[in-house]
N, C-alpha and C. Protein backbone atom coordinates (compact mmCIF):
# COMPACT_ATOMS: atom_id res chain seq x y z
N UNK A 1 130.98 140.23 84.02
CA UNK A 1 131.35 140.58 85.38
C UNK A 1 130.16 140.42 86.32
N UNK A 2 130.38 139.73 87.43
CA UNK A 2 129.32 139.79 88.38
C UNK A 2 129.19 140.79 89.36
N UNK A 3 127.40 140.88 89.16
CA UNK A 3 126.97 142.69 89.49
C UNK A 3 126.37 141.82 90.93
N UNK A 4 125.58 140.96 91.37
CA UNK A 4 124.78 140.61 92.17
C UNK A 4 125.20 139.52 92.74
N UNK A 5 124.52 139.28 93.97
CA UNK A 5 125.14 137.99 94.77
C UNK A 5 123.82 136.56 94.44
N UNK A 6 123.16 136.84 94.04
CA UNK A 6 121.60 135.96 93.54
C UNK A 6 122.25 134.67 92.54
N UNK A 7 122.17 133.73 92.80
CA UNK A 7 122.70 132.56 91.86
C UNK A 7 121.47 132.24 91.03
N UNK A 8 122.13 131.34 90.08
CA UNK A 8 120.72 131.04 89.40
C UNK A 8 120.78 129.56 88.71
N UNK A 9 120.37 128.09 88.43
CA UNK A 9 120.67 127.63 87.57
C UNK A 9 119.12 127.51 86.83
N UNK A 10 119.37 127.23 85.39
CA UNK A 10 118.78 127.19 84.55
C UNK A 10 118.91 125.50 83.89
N UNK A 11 118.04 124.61 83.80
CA UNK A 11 118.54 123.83 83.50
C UNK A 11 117.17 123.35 81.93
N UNK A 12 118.13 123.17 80.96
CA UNK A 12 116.96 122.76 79.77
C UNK A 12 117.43 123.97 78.84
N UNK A 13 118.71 123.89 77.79
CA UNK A 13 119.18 124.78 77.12
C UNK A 13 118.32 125.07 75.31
N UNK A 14 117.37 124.91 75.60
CA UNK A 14 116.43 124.95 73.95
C UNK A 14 116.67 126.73 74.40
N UNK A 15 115.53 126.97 72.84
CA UNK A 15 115.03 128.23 72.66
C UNK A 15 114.46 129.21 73.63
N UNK A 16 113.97 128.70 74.79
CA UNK A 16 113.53 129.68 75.97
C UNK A 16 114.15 129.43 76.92
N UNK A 17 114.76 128.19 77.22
CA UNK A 17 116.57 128.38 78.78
C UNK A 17 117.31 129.03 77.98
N UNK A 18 117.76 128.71 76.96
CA UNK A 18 118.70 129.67 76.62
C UNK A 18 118.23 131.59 76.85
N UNK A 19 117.46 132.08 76.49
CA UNK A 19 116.67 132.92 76.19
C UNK A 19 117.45 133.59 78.25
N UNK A 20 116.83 133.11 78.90
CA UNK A 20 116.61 133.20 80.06
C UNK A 20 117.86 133.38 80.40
N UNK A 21 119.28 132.08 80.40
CA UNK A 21 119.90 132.35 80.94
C UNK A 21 121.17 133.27 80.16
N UNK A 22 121.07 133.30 78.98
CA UNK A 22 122.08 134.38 78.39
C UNK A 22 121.80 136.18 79.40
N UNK A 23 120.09 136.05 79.66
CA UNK A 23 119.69 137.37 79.81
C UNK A 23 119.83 137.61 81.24
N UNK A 24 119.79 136.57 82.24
CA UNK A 24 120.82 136.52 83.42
C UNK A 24 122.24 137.07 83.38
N UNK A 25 122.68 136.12 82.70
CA UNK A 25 124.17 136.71 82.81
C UNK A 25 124.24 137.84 82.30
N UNK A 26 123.45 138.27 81.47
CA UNK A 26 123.78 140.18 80.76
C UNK A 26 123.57 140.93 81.84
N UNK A 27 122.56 140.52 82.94
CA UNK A 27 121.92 141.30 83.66
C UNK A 27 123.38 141.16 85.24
N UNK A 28 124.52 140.30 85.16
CA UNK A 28 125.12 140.55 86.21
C UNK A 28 125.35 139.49 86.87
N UNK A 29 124.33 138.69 86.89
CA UNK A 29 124.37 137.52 88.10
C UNK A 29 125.09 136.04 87.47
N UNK A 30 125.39 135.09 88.20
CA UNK A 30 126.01 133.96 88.33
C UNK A 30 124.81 132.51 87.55
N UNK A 31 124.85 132.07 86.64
CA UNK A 31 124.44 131.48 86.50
C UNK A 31 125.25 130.10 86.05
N UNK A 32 124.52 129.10 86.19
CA UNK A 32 124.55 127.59 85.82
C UNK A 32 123.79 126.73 85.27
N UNK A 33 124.07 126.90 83.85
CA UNK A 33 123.42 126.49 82.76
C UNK A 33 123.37 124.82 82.34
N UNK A 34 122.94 123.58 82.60
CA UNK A 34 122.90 122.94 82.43
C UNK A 34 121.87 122.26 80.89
N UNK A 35 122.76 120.89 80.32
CA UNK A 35 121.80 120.40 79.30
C UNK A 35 122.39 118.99 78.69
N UNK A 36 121.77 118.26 78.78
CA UNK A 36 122.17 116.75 78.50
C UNK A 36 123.00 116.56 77.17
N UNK A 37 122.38 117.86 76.25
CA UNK A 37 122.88 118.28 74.55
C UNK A 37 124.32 119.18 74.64
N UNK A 38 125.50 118.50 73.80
CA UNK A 38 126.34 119.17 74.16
C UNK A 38 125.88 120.25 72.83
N UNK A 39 125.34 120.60 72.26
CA UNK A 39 125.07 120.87 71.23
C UNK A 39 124.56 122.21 71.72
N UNK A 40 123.60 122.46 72.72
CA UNK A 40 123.19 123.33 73.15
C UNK A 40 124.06 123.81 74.10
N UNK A 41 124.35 123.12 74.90
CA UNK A 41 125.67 124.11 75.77
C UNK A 41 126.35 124.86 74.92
N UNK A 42 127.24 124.11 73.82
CA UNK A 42 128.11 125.04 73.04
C UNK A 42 127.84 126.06 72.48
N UNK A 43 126.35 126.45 72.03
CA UNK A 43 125.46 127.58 71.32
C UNK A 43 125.06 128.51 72.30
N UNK A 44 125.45 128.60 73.59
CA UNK A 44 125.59 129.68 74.82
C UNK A 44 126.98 129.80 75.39
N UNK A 45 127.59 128.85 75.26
CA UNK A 45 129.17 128.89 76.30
C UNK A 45 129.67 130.11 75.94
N UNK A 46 129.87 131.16 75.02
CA UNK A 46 130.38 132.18 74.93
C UNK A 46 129.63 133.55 75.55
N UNK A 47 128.08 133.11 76.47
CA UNK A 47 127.62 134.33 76.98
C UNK A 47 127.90 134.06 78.48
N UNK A 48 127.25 132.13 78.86
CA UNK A 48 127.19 132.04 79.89
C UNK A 48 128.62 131.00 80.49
N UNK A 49 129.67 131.55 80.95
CA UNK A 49 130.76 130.93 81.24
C UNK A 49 130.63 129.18 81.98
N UNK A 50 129.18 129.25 83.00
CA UNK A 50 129.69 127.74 83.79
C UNK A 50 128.31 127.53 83.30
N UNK A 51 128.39 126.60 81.89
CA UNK A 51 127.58 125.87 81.67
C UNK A 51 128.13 124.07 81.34
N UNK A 52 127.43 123.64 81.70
CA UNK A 52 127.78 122.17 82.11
C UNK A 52 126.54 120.94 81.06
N UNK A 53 127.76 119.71 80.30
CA UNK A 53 126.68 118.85 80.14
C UNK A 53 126.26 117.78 81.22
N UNK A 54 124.92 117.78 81.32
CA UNK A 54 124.45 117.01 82.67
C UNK A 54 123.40 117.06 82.69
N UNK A 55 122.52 115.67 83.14
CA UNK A 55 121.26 115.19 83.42
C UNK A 55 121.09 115.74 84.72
N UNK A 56 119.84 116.16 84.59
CA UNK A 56 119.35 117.18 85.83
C UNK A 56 118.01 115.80 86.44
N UNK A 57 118.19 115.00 86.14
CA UNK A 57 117.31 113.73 86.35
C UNK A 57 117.99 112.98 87.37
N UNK A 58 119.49 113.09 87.43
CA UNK A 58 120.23 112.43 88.54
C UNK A 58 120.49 113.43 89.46
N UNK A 59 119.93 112.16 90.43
CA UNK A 59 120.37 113.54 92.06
C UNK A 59 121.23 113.80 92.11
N UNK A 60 122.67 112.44 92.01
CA UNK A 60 123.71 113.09 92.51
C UNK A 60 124.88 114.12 91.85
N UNK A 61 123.99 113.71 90.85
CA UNK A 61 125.14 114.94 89.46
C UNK A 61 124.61 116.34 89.54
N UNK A 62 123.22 116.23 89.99
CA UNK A 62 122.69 117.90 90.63
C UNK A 62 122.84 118.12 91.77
N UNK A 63 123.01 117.20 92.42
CA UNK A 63 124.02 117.84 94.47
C UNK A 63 125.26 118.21 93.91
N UNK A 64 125.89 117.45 93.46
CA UNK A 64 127.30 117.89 93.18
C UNK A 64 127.42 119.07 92.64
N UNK A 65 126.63 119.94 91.46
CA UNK A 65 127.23 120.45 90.66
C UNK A 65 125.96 121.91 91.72
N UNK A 66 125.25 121.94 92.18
CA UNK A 66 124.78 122.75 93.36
C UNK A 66 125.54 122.84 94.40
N UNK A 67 126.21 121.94 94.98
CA UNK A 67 127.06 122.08 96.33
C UNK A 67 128.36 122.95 95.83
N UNK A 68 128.84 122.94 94.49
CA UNK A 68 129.58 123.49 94.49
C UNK A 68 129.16 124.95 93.60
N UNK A 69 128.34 125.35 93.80
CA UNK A 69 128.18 126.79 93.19
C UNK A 69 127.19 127.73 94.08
N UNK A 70 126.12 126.55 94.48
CA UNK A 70 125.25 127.36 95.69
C UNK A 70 124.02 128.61 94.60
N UNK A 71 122.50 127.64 94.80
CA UNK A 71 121.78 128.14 93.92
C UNK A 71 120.45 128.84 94.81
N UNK A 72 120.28 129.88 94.27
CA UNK A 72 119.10 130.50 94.92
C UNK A 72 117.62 130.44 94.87
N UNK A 73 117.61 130.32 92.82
CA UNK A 73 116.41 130.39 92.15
C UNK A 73 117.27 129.27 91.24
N UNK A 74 116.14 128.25 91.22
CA UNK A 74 115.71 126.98 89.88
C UNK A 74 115.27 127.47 88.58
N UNK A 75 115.88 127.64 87.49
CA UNK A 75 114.52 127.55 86.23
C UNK A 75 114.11 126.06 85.72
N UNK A 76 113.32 125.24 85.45
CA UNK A 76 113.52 124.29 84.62
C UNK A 76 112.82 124.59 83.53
N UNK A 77 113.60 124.66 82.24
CA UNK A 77 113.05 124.95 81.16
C UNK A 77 113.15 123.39 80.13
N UNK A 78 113.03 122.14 80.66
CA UNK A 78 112.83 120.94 79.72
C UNK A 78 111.86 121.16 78.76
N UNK A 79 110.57 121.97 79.30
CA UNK A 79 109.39 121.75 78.11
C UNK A 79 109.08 120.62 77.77
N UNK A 80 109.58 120.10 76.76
CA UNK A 80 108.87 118.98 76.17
C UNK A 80 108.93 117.29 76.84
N UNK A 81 109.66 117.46 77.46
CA UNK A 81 110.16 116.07 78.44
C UNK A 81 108.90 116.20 79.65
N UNK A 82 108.16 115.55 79.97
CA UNK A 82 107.14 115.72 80.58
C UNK A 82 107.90 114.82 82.12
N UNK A 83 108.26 113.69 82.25
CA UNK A 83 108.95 113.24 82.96
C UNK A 83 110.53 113.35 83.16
N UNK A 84 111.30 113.96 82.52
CA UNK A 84 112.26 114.87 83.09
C UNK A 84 111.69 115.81 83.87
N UNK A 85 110.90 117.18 83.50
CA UNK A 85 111.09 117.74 84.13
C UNK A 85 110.60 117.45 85.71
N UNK A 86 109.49 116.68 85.79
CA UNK A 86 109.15 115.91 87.25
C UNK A 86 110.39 115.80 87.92
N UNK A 87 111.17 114.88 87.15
CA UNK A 87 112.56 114.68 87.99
C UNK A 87 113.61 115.52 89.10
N UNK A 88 113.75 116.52 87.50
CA UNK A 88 114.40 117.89 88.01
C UNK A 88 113.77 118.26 88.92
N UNK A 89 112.32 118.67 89.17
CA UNK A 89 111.77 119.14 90.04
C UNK A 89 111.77 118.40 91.50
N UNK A 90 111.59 117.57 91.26
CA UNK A 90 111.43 116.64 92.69
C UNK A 90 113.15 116.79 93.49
N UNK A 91 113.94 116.06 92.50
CA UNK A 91 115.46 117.10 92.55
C UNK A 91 115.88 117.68 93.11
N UNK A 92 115.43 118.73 93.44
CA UNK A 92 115.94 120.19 93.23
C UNK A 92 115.34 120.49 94.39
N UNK A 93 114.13 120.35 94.64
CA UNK A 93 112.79 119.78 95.93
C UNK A 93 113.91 119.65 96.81
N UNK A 94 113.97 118.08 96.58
CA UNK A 94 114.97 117.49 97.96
C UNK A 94 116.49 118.10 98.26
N UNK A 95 116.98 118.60 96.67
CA UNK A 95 117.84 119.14 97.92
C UNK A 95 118.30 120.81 97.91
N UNK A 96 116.69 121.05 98.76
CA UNK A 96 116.57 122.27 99.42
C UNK A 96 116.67 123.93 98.69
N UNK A 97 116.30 123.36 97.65
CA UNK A 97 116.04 124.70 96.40
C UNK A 97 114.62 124.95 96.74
N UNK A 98 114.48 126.34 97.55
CA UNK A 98 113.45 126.35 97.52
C UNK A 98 112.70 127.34 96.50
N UNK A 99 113.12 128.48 95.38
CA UNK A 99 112.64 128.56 94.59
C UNK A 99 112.86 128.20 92.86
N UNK A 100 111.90 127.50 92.89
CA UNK A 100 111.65 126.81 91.31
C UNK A 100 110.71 127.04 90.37
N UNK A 101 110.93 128.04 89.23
CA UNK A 101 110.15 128.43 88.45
C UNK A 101 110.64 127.09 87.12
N UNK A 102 109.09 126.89 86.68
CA UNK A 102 109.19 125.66 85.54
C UNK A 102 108.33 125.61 84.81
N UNK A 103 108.95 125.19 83.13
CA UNK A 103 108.14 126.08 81.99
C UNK A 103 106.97 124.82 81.75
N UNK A 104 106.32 124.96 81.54
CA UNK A 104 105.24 123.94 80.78
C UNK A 104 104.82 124.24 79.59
N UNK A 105 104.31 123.26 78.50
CA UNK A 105 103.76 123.34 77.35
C UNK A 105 102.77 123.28 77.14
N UNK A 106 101.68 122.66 78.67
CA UNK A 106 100.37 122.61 78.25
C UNK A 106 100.02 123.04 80.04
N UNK A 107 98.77 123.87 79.30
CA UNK A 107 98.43 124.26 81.11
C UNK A 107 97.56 123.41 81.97
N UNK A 108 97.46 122.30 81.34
CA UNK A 108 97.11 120.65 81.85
C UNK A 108 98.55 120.31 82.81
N UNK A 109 99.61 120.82 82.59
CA UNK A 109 100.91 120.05 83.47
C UNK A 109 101.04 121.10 84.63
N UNK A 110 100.45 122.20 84.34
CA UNK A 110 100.36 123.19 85.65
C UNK A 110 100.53 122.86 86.94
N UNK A 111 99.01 122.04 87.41
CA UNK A 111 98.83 121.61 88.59
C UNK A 111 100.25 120.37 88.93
N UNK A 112 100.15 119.74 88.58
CA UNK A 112 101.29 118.68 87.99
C UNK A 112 102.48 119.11 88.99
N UNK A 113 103.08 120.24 87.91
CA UNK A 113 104.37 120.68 88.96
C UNK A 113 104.63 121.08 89.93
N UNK A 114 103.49 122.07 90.23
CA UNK A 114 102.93 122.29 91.37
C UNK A 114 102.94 121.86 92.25
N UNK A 115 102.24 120.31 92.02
CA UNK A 115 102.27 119.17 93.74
C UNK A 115 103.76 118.68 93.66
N UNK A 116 104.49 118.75 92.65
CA UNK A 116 105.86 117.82 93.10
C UNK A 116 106.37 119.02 93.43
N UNK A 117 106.36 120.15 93.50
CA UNK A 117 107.58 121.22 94.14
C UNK A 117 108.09 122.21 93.48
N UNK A 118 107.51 122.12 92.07
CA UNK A 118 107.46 123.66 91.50
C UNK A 118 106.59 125.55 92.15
N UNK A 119 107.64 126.12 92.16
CA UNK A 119 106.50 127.71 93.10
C UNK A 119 106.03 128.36 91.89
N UNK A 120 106.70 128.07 90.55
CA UNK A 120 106.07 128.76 89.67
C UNK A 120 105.74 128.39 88.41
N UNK A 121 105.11 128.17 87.66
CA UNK A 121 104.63 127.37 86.93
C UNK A 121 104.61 128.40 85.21
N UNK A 122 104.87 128.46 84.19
CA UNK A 122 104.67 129.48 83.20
C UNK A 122 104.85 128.72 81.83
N UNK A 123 103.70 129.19 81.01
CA UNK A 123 103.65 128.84 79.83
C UNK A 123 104.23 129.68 78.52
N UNK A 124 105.34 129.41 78.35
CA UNK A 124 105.71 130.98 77.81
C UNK A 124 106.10 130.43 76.28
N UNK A 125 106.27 132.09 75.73
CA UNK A 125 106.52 132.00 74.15
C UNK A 125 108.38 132.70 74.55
N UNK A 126 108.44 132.80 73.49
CA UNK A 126 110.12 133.26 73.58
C UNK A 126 110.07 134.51 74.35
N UNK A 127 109.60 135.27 73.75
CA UNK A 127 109.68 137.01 74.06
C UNK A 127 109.83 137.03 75.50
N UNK A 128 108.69 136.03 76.39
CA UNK A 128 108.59 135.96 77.76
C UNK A 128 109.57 135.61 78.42
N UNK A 129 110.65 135.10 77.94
CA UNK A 129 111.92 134.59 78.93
C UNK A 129 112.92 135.74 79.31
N UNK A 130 112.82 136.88 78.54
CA UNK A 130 113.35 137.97 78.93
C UNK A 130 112.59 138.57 80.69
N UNK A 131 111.66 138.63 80.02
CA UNK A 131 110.65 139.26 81.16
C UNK A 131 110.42 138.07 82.48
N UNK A 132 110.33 137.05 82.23
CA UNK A 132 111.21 135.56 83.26
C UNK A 132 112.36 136.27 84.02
N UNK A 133 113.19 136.08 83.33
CA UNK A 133 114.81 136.59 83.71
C UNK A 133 114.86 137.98 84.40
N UNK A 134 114.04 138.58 84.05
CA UNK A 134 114.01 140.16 85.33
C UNK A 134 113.45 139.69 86.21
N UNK A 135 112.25 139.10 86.26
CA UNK A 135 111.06 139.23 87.89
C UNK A 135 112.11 138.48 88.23
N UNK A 136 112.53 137.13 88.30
CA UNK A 136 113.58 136.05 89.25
C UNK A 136 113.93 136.76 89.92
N UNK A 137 115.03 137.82 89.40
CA UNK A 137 116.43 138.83 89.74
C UNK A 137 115.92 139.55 91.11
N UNK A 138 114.95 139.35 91.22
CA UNK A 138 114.12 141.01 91.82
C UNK A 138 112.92 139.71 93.20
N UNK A 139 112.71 140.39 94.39
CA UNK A 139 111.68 139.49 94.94
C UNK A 139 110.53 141.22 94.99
N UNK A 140 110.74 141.69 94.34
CA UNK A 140 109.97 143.08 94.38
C UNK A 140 109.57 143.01 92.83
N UNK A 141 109.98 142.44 91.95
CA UNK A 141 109.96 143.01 90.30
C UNK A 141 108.35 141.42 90.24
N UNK A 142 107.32 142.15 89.51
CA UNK A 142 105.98 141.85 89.19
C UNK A 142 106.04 141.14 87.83
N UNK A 143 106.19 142.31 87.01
CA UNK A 143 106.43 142.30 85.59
C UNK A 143 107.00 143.07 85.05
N UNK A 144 107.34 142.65 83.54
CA UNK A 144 108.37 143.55 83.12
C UNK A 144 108.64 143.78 81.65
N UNK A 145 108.53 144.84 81.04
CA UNK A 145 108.42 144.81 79.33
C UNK A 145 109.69 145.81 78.75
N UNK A 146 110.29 145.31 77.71
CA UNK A 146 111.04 146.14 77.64
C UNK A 146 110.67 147.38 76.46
N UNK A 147 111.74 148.28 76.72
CA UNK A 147 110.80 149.78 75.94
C UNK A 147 112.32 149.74 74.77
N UNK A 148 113.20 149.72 75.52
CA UNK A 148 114.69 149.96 74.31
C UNK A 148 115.94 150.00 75.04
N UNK A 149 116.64 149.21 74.32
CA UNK A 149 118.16 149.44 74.81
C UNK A 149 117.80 148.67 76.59
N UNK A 150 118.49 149.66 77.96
CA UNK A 150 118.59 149.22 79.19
C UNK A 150 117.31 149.77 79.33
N UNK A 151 116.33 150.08 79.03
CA UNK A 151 115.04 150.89 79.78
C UNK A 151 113.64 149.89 79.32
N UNK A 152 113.53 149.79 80.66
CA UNK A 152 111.61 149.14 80.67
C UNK A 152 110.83 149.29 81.30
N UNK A 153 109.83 148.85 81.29
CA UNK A 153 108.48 149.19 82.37
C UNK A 153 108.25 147.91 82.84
N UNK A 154 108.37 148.29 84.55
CA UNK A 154 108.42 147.42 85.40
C UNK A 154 107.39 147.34 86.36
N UNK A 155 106.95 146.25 86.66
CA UNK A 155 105.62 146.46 88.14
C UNK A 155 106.62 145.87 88.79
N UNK A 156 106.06 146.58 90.18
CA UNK A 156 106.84 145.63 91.26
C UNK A 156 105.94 146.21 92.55
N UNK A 157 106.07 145.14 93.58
CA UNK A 157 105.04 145.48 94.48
C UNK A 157 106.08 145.96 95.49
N UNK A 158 105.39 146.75 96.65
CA UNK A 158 105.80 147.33 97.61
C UNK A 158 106.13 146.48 98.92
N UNK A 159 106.86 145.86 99.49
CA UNK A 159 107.52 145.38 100.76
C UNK A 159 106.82 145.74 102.18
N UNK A 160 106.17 144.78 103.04
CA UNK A 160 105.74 144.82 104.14
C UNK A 160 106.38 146.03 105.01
N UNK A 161 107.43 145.91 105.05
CA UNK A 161 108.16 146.51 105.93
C UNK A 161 108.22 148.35 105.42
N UNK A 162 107.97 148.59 104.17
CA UNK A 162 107.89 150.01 103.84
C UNK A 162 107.24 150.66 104.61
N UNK A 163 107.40 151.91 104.81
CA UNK A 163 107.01 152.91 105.55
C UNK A 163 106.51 153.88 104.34
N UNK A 164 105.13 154.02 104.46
CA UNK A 164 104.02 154.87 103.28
C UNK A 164 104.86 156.23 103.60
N UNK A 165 104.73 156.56 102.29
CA UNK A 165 105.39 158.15 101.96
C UNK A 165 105.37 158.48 100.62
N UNK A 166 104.75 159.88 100.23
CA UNK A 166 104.37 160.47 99.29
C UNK A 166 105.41 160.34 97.91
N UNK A 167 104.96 160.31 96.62
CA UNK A 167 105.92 160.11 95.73
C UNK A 167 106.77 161.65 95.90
N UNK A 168 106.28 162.63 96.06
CA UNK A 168 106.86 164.20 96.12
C UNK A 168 107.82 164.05 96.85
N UNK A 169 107.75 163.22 97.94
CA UNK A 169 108.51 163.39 99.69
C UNK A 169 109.82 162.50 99.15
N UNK A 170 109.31 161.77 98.22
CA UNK A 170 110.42 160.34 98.28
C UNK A 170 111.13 160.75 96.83
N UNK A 171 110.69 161.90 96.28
CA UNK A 171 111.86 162.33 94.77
C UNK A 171 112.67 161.39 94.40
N UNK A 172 111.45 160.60 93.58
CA UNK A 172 112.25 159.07 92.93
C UNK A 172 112.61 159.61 91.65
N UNK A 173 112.71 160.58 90.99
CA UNK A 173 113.43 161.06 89.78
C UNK A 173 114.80 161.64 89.95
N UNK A 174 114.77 162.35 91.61
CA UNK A 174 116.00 162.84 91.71
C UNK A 174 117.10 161.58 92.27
N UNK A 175 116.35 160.78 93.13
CA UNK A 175 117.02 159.53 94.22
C UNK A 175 117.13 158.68 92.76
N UNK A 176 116.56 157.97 91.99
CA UNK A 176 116.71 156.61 91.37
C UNK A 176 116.37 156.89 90.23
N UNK A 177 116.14 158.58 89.57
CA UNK A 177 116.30 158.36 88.25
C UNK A 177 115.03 157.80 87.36
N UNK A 178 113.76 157.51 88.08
CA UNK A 178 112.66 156.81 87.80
C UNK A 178 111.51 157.62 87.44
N UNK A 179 110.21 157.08 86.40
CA UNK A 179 108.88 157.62 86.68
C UNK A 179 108.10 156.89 86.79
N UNK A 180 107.20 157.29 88.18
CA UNK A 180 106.18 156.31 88.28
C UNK A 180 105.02 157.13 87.45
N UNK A 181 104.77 155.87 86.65
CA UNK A 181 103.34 156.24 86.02
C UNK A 181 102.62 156.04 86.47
N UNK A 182 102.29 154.54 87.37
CA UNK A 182 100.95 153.94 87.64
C UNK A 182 101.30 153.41 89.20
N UNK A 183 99.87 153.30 89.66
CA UNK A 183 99.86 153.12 91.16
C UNK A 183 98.54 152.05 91.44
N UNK A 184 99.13 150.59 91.51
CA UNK A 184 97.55 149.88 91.65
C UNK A 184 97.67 149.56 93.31
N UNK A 185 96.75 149.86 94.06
CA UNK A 185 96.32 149.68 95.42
C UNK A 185 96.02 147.89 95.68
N UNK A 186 96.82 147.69 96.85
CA UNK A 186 96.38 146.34 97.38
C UNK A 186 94.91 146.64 97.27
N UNK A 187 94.54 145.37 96.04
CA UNK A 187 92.65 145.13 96.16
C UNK A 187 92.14 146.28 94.99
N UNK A 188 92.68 147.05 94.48
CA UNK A 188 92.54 148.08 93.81
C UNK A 188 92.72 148.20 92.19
N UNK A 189 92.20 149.23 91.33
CA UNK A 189 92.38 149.57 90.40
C UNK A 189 93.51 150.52 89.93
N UNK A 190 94.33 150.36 89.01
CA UNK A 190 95.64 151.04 88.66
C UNK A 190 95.03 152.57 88.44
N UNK A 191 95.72 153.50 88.42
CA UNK A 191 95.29 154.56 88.35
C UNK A 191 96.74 155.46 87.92
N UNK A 192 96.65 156.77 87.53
CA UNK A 192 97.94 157.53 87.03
C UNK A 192 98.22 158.20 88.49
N UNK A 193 99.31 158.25 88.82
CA UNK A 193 99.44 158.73 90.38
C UNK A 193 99.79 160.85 89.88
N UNK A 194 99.39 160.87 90.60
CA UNK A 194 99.97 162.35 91.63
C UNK A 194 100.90 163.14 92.34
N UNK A 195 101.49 164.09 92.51
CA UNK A 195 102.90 163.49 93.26
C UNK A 195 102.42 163.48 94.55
N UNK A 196 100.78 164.20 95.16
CA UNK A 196 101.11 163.75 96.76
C UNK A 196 100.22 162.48 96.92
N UNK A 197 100.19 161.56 95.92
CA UNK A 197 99.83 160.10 95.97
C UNK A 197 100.82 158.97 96.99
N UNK A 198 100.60 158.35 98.12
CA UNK A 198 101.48 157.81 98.88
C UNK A 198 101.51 156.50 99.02
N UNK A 199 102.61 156.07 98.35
CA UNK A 199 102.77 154.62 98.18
C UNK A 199 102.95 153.75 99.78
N UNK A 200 102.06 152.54 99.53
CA UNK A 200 102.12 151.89 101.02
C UNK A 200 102.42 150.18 100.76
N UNK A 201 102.86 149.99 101.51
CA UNK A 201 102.97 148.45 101.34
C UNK A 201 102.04 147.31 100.92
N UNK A 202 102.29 147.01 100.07
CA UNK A 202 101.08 145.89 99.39
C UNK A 202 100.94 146.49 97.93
N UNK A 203 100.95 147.60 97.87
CA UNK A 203 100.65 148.45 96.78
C UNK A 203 101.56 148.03 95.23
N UNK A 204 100.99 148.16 94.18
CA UNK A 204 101.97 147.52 93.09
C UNK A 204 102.15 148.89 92.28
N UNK A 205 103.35 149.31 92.23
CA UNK A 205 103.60 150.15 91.37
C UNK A 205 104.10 149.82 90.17
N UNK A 206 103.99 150.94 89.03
CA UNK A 206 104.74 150.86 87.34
C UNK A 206 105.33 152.11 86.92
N UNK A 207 106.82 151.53 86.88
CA UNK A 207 107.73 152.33 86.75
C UNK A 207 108.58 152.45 85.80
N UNK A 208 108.80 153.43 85.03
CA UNK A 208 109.67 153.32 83.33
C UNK A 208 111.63 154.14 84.35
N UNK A 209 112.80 153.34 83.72
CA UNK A 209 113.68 153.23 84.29
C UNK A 209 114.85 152.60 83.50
N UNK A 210 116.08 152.73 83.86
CA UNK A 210 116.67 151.82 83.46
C UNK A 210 117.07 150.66 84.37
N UNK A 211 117.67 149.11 84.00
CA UNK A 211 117.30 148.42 84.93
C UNK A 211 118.20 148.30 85.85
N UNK A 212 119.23 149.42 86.04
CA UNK A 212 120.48 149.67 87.02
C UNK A 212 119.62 150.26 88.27
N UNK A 213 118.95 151.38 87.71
CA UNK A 213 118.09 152.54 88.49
C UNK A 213 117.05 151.73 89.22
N UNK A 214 116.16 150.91 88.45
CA UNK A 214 115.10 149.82 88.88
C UNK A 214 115.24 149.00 90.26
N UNK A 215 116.55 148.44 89.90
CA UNK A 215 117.05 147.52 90.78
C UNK A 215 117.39 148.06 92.10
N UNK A 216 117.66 149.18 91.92
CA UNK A 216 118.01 149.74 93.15
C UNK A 216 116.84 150.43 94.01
N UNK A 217 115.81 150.79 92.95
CA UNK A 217 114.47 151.18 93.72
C UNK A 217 113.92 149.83 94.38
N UNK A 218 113.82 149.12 93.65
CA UNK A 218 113.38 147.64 94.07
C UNK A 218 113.69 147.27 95.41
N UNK A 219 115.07 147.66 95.55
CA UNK A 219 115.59 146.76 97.01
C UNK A 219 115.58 147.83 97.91
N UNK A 220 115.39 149.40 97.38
CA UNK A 220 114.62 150.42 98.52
C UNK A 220 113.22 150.35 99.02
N UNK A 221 112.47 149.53 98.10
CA UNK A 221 111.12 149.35 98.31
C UNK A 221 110.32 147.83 98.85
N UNK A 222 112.00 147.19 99.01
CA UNK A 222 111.70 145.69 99.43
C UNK A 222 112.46 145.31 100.47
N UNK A 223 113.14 146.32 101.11
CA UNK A 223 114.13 145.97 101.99
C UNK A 223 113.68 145.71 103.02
């Protein structure tokens, strides 16, 4: 069932797109799973409903299959295709995706994606595509580890627009169910907060939660 209005496609169905976009769709949101392998589509089609076989290398089979779903956030998880994923990226570039997170295998291809139109660049092992799949969800969520079951520890930074106010004043255990443990200051060292410690914008907090409760602090603290 869809919890969120945030689209997502994922395109490159191995061991870490998959990873990513099964944990999208658990988490609520709309995704579009693409992969040239029907082999790999079929080894997700039962988590993620609109997954599609398709070269993410052709523009017009990725306008088409974007125009009709409407995408917010890019993953490209090709990995090992060094010139695919260029493609996808350049892709996806032109037509008007403007965020694109894309996995690399060597941190030599970093810069690489970078100049063609990748915003985020990550070298990851499996475990990490979980923790991928939360920050996307979130333009407030930092990082993210999980502790058990729906509950993890999350950084997420504080929103320009917040208005500083004491953790005591703002009873985020009673409002969202949350504990902040940690409080790192724009420019600063993390520290264990206080309750008349007062969170201000720029500021990165770490918070243990579940990720219903999270999400909703998130978009109180990013709105």
């Amino acid at each position: 069932m869809k919890k969120y209005n945030k689209n997502f496609l994922v395109i490159g169905i191995g061991r870490f797109g998959s990873k990513v976009a099964v944990t999208l769709a658990d988490l609520g949101y709309d995704v579009l799973a693409i992969d040239i392998d029907e082999d790999a589509i079929q080894s997700i089609a039962r988590y993620v409903p609109n997954c599609v076989i398709a070269d993410a290398t052709k523009k017009d089979v990725l306008k088409e299959l974007i125009g009709k779903n409407g995408i917010d956030v890019a993953v490209v998880a090709i990995g090992n295709n060094l010139q695919a994923s260029i493609l996808s990226i350049v892709n996806l570039k032109n037509l008007g995706i403007e965020n694109i997170t894309v996995r690399a295998d060597e941190s030599d291809h970093k810069e690489l994606f970078e100049m063609v139109g990748a915003t985020d660049v990550i070298i990851p092992e499996e475990a990490s595509a979980v923790s991928l799949a939360n920050q996307i969800t979130s333009n407030a969520i930092v990082d993210y580890y999980n502790i058990s079951g729906e509950y993890g520890m999350y950084k997420l930074e504080i929103g320009e627009k917040f208005k500083p106010k004491s953790i005591i004043d703002l009873n985020l255990r009673q409002q969202f169910e949350i504990n902040v443990i940690g409080i790192i200051p724009q420019g600063g060292e993390i520290f264990m907060p206080k309750g008349q410690d007062v969170l201000r914008p720029g500021d990165t907090v770490v918070v243990v939660g579940s990720k219903d409760n999270i999400d909703k602090f998130a978009s109180f603290i990013f709105a």
